[in-house]
C-alpha atoms as a PDB file:
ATOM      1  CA  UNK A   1     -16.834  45.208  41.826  1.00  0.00           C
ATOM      2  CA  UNK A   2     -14.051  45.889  44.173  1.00  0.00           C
ATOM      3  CA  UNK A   3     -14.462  45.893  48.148  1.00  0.00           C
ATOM      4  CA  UNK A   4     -15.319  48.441  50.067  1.00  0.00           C
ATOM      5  CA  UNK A   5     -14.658  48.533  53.576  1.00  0.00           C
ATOM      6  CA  UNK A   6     -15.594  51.017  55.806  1.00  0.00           C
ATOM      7  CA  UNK A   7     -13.108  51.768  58.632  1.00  0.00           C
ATOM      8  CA  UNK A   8     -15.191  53.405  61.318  1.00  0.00           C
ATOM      9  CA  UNK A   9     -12.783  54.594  63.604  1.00  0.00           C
ATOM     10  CA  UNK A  10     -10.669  56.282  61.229  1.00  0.00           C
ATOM     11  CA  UNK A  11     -13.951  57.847  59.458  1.00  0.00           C
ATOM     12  CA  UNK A  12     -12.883  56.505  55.950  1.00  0.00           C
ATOM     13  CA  UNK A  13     -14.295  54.079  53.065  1.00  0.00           C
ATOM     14  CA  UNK A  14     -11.356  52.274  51.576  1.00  0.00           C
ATOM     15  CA  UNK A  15     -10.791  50.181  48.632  1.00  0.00           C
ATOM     16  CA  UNK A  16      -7.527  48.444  47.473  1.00  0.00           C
ATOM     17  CA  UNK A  17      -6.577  47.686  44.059  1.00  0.00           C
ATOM     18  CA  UNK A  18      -3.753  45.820  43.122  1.00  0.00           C
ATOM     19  CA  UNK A  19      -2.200  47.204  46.247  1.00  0.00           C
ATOM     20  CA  UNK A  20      -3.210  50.672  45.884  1.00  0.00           C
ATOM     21  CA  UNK A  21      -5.396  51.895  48.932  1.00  0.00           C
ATOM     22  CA  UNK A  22      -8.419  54.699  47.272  1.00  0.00           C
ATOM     23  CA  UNK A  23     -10.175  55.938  50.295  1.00  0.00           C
ATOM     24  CA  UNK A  24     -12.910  58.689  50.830  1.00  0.00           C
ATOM     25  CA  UNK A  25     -12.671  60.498  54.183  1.00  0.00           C
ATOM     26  CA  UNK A  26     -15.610  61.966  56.193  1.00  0.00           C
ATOM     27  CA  UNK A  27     -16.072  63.591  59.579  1.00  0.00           C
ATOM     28  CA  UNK A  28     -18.941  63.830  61.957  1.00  0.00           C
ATOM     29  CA  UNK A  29     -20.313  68.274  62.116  1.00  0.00           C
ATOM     30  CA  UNK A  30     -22.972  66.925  64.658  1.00  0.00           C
ATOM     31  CA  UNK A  31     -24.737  64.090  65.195  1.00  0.00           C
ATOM     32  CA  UNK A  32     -26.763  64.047  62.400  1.00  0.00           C
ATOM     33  CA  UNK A  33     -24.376  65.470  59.802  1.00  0.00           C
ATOM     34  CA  UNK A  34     -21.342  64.295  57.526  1.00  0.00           C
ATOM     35  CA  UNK A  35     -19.206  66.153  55.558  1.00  0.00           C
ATOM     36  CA  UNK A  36     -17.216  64.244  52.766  1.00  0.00           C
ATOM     37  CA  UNK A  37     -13.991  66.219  52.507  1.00  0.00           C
ATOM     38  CA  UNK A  38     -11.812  64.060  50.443  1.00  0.00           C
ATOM     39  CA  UNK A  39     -11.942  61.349  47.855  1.00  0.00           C
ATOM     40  CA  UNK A  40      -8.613  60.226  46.758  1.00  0.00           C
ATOM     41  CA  UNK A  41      -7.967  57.397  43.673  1.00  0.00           C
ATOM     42  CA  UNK A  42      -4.416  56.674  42.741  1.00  0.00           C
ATOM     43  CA  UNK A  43      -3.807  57.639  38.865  1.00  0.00           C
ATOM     44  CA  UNK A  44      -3.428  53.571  37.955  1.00  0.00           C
ATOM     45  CA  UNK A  45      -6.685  53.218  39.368  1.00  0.00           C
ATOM     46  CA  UNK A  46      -8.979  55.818  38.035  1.00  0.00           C
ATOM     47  CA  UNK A  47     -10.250  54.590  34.994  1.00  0.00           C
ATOM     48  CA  UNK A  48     -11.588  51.909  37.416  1.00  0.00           C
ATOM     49  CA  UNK A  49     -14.857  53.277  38.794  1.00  0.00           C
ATOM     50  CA  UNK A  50     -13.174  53.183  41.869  1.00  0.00           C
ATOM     51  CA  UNK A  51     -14.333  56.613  43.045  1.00  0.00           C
ATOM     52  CA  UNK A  52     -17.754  55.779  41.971  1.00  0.00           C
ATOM     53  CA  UNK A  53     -18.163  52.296  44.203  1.00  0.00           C
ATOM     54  CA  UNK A  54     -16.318  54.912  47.124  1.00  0.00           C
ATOM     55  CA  UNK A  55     -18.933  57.216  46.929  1.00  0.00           C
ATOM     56  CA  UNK A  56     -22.034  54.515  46.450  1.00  0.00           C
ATOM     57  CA  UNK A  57     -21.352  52.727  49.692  1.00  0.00           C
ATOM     58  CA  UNK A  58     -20.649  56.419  51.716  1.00  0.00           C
ATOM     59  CA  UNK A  59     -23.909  57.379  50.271  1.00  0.00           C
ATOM     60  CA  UNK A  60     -25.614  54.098  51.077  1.00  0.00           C
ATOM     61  CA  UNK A  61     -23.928  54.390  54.407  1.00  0.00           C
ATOM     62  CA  UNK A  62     -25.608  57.834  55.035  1.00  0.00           C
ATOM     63  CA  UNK A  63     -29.158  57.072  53.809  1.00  0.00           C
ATOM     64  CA  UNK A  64     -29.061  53.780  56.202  1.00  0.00           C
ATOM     65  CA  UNK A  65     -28.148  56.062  59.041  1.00  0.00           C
ATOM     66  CA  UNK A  66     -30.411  58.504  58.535  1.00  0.00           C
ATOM     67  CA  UNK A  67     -27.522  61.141  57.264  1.00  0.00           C
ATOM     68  CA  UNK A  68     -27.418  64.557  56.126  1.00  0.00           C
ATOM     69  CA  UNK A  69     -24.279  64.849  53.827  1.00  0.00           C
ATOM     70  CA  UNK A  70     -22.503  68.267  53.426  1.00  0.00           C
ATOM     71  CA  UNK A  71     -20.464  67.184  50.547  1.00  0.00           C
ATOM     72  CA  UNK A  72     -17.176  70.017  50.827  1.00  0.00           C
ATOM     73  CA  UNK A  73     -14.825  67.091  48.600  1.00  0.00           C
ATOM     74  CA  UNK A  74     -15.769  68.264  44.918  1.00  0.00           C
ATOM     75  CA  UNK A  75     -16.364  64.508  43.541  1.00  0.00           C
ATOM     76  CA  UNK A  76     -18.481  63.952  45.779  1.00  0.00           C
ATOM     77  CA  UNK A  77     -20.685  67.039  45.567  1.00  0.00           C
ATOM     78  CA  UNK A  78     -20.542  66.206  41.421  1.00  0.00           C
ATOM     79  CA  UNK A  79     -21.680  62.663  42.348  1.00  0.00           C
ATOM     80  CA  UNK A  80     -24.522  63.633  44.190  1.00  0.00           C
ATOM     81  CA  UNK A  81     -25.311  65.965  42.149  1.00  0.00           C
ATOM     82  CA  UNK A  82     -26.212  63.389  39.358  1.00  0.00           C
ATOM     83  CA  UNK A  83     -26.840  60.051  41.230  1.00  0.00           C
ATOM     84  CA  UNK A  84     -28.008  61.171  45.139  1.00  0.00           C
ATOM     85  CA  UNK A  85     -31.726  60.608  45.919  1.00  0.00           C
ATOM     86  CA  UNK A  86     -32.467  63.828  46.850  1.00  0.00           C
END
C-alpha cells in the first residue's frame, strides 16, 4: 500500500508513485459537509489502486469527523456507491 497523506491546508489527499503526485481534492460547503470534486491518477499509475487507497483514507477521514460527503467528482460518487457505509 502506498502513502497517503493528507494535506490539510490545501484540502487534498495525496499519494506519490514513482514520482507521480495522484491527489483527490475536497472543499468544506459548511461545517459539516465535504464535497469531493476531483480525483486525479496519472495514466502510469492507474492500474495501481491508487484511486482506490485516495478515496479509502478521504472516506475514513470523513466518517472519523463526523462528515457528510457530497461526492460531485464521478469516482468518487462510483466508489461510494459500492464500498461507502451508508
Amino acid at each position: 500500500m502506498n502513502e497517503i497523506v493528507h494535506q490539510q491546508d490545501q484540502r487534498q489527499f495525496v499519494c506519490v508513485v514513482e514520482g507521480q503526485e495522484s491527489r483527490l481534492r475536497y472543499r468544506r460547503i459548511d461545517a459539516s459537509t465535504v464535497e469531493a470534486f476531483n480525483t486525479f491518477v496519472p495514466p502510469e499509475a492507474r492500474s495501481a489502486g491508487v484511486a482506490d487507497q485516495l478515496a479509502r483514507a478521504f472516506y475514513n477521514w470523513t466518517q472519523s469527523e463526523g462528515l457528510k460527503i457530497v461526492p460531485t467528482c464521478s469516482y468518487i460518487e462510483v466508489w461510494l456507491s459500492r464500498y461507502a457505509k451508508q
